[in-house]
Protein backbone atom coordinates (compact mmCIF):
# COMPACT_ATOMS: atom_id res chain seq x y z
CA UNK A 1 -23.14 35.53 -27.74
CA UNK A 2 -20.15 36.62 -29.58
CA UNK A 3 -18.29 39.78 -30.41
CA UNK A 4 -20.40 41.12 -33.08
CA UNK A 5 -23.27 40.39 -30.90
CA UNK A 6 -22.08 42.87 -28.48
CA UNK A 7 -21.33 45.70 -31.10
CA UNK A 8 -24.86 45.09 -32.52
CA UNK A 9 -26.23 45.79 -28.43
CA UNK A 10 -24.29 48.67 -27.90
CA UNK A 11 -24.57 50.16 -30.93
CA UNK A 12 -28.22 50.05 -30.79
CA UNK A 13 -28.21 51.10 -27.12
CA UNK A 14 -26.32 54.25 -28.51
CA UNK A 15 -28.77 54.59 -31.53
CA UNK A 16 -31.86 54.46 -28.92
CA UNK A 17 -30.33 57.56 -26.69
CA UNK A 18 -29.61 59.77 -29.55
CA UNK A 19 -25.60 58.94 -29.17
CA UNK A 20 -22.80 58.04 -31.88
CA UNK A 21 -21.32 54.51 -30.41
CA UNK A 22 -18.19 56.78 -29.57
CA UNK A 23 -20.14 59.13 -26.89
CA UNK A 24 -21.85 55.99 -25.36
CA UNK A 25 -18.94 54.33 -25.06
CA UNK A 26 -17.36 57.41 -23.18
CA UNK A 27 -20.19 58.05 -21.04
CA UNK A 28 -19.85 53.71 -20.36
CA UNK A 29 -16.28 53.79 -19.26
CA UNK A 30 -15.03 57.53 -19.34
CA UNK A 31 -10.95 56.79 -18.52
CA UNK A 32 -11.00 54.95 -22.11
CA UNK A 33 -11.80 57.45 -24.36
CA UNK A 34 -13.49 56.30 -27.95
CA UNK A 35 -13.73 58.70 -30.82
CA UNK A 36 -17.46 60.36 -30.80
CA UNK A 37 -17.41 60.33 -34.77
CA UNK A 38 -16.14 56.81 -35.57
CA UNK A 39 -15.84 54.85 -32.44
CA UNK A 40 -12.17 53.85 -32.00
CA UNK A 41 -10.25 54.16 -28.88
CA UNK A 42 -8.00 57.19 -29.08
CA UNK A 43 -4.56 57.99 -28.71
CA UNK A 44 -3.13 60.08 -25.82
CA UNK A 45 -0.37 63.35 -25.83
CA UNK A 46 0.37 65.91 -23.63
CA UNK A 47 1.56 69.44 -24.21
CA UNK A 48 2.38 70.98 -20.65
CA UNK A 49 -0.20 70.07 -17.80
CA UNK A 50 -2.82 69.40 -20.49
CA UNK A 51 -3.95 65.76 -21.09
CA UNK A 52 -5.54 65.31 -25.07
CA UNK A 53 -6.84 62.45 -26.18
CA UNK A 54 -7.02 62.14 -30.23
CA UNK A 55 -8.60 60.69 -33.70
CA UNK A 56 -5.62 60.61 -36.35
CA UNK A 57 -8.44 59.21 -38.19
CA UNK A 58 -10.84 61.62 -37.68
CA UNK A 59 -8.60 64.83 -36.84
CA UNK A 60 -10.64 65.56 -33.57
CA UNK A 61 -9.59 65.93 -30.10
CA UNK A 62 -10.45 66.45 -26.48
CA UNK A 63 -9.01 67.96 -23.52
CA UNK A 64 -9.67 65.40 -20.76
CA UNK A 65 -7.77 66.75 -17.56
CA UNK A 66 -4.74 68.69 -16.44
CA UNK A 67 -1.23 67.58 -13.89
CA UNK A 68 -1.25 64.14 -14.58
CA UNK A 69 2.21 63.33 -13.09
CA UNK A 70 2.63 60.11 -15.00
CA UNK A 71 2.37 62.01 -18.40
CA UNK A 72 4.21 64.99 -17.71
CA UNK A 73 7.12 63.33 -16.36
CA UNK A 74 7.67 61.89 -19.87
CA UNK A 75 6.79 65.49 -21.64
CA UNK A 76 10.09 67.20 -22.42
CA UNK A 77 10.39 70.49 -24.89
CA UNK A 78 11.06 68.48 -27.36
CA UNK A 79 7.83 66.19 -26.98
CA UNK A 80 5.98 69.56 -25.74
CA UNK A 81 6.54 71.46 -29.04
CA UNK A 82 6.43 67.70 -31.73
CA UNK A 83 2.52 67.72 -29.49
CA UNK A 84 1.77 71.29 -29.78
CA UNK A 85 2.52 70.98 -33.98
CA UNK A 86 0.58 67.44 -34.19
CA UNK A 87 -1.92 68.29 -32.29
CA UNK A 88 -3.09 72.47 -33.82
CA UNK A 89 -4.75 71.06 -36.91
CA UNK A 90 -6.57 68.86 -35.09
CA UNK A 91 -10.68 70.04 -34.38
CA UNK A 92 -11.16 70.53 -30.35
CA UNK A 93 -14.52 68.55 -29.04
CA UNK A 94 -16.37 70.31 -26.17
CA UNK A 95 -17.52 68.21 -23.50
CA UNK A 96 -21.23 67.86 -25.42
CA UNK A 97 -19.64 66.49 -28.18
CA UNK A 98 -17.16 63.72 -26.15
CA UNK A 99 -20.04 62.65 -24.47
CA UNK A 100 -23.29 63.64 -26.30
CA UNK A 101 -26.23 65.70 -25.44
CA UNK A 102 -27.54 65.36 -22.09
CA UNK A 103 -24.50 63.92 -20.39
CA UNK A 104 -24.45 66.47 -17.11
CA UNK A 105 -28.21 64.87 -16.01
CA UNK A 106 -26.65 61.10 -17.14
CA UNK A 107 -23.27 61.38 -15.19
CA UNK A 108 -25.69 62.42 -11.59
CA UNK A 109 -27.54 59.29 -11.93
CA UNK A 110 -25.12 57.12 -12.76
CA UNK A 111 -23.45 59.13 -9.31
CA UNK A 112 -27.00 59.07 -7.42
CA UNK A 113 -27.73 54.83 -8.49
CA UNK A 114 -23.50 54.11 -7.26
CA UNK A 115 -24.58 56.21 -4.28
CA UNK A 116 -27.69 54.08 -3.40
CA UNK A 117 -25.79 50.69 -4.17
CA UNK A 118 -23.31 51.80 -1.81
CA UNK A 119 -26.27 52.72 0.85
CA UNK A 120 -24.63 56.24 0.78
CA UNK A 121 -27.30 58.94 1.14
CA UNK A 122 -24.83 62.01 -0.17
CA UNK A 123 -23.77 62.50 -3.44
């Protein structure tokens, strides 16, 4: 099995749930965020606390998180203000579309089946 082989998989894993190969690939790994509209990994800025992760390609982005030390220690005004013009033309995503329809009820059972691999009865 080679590369392509893979794509082909995923991509009709994605196809079969309804999900552009960008939101499965999200919902796979969610700390390596992929573009919901073409599929490539995006690029990361910061303006403040806010985390965004971004298309060029595509002119989308997404809020992912908030205080992430390791960013913001590298975010002076200058950077701040260069993000905060790059970044306002650029088409927010809501959660739905990062991720794709149906992603709350996906995330608890991926939780729930971690949970019972782990023999942990919470989650």
């Amino acid at each position: 099995m080679d590369d392509t082989d893979v794509v082909d998989i995923a991509e009709a894993r994605a196809k079969a749930l309804g999900l552009t190969i960008g939101q499965f690939r999200n919902r796979d790994n969610p700390y390596m965020e992929h573009c919901p509209k073409c599929g490539a990994p995006m690029m990361h800025a910061n303006i403040g606390r806010e985390n965004w992760a971004y298309c060029d390609q595509c002119r989308v982005k997404h809020n992912y998180g908030s205080g992430f030390n390791a960013w913001r220690e590298h975010n002076d005004d200058v950077t701040r203000k260069l993000n905060t013009r790059d970044l306002a033309a650029f088409y927010p995503l809501s959660t739905d579309d990062f991720f794709g329809p149906g992603h709350e009820e996906w995330f608890k059972a991926k939780r729930e089946r971690e949970a019972k691999r782990r023999g942990d009865a919470t989650v």
